[in-house]
C-alpha atoms as a PDB file:
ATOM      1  CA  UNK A   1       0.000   0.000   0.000  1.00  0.00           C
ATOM      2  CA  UNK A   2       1.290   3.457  -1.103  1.00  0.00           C
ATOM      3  CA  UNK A   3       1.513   5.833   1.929  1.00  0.00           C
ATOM      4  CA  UNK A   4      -0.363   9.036   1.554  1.00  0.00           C
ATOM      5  CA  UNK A   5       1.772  12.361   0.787  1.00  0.00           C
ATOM      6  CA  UNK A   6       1.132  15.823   1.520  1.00  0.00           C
ATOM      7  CA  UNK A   7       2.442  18.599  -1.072  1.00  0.00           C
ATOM      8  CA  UNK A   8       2.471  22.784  -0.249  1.00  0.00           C
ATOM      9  CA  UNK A   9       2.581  25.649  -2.736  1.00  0.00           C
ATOM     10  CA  UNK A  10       3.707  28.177  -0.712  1.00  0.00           C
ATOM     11  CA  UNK A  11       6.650  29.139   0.336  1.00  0.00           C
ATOM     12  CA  UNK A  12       9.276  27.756   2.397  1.00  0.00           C
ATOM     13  CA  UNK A  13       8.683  24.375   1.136  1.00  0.00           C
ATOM     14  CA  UNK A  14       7.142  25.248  -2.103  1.00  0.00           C
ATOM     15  CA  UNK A  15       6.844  22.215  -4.265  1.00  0.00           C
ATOM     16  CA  UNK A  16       8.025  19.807  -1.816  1.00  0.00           C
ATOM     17  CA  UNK A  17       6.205  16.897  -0.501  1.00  0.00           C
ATOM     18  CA  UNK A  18       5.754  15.180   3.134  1.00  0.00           C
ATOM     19  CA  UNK A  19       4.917  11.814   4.795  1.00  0.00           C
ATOM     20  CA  UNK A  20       2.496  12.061   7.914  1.00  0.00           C
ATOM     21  CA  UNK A  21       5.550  11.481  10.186  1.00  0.00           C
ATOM     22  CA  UNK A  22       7.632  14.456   8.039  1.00  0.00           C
ATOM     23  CA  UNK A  23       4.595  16.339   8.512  1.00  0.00           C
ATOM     24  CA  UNK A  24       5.196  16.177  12.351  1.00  0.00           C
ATOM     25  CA  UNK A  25       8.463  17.792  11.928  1.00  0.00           C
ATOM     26  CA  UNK A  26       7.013  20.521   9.453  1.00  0.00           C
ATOM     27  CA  UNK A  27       4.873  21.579  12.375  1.00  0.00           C
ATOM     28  CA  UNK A  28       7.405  21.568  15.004  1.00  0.00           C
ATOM     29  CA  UNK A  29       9.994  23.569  12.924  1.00  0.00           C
ATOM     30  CA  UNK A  30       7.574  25.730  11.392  1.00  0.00           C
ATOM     31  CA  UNK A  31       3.987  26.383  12.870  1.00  0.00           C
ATOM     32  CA  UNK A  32       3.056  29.101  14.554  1.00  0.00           C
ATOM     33  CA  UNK A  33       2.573  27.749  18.477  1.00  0.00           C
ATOM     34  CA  UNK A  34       0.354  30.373  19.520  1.00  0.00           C
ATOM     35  CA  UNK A  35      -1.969  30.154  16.851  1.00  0.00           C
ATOM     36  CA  UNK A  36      -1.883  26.113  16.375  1.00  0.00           C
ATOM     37  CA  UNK A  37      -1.423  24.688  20.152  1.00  0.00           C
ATOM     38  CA  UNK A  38      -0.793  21.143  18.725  1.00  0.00           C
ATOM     39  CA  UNK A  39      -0.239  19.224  15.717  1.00  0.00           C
ATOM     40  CA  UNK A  40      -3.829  17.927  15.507  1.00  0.00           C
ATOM     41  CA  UNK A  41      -5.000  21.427  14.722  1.00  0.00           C
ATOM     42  CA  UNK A  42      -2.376  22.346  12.765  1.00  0.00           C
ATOM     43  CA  UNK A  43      -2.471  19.238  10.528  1.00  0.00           C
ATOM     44  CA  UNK A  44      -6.546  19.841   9.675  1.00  0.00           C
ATOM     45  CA  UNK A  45      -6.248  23.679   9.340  1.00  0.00           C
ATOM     46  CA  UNK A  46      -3.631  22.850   6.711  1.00  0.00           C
ATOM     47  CA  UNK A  47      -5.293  20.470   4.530  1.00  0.00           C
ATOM     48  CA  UNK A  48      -8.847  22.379   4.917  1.00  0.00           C
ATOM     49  CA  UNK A  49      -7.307  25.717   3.886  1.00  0.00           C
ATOM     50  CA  UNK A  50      -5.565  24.107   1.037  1.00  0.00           C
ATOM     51  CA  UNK A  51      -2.062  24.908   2.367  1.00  0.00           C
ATOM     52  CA  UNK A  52      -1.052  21.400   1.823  1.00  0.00           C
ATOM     53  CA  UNK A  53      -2.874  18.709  -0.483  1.00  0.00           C
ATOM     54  CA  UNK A  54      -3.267  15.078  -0.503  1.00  0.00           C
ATOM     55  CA  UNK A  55      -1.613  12.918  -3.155  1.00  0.00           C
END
C-alpha cells in the first residue's frame, strides 16, 4: 500500500512533498505555536485551507 503524501505551494517548502511522520516535523519547525497549540490542529487547518494537499 502506497503511503499518503502531503504537497504545499507556498513558500518555504514550495513544491516539496511530506509523509504524515515528516509532517510532524514541518509543524514543530515551522507552525506558529500560539496560533496552532498542537499538531492535531495544525495538521486539519492545513489540509482544509488548502495549504497542503493530498496525493
Amino acid at each position: 500500500m502506497k503511503e499518503t503524501k502531503y504537497i504545499s505551494y507556498e513558500d518555504p517548502i514550495n513544491g516539496r512533498s511530506f509523509t504524515y511522520e515528516q509532517m510532524q516535523e514541518v509543524y514543530r519547525d515551522l507552525a506558529n505555536k500560539e496560533e496552532y497549540p498542537d499538531f492535531d490542529c495544525w495538521f486539519t487547518d492545513m489540509l482544509k485551507s488548502g495549504v497542503f494537499e493530498t496525493i
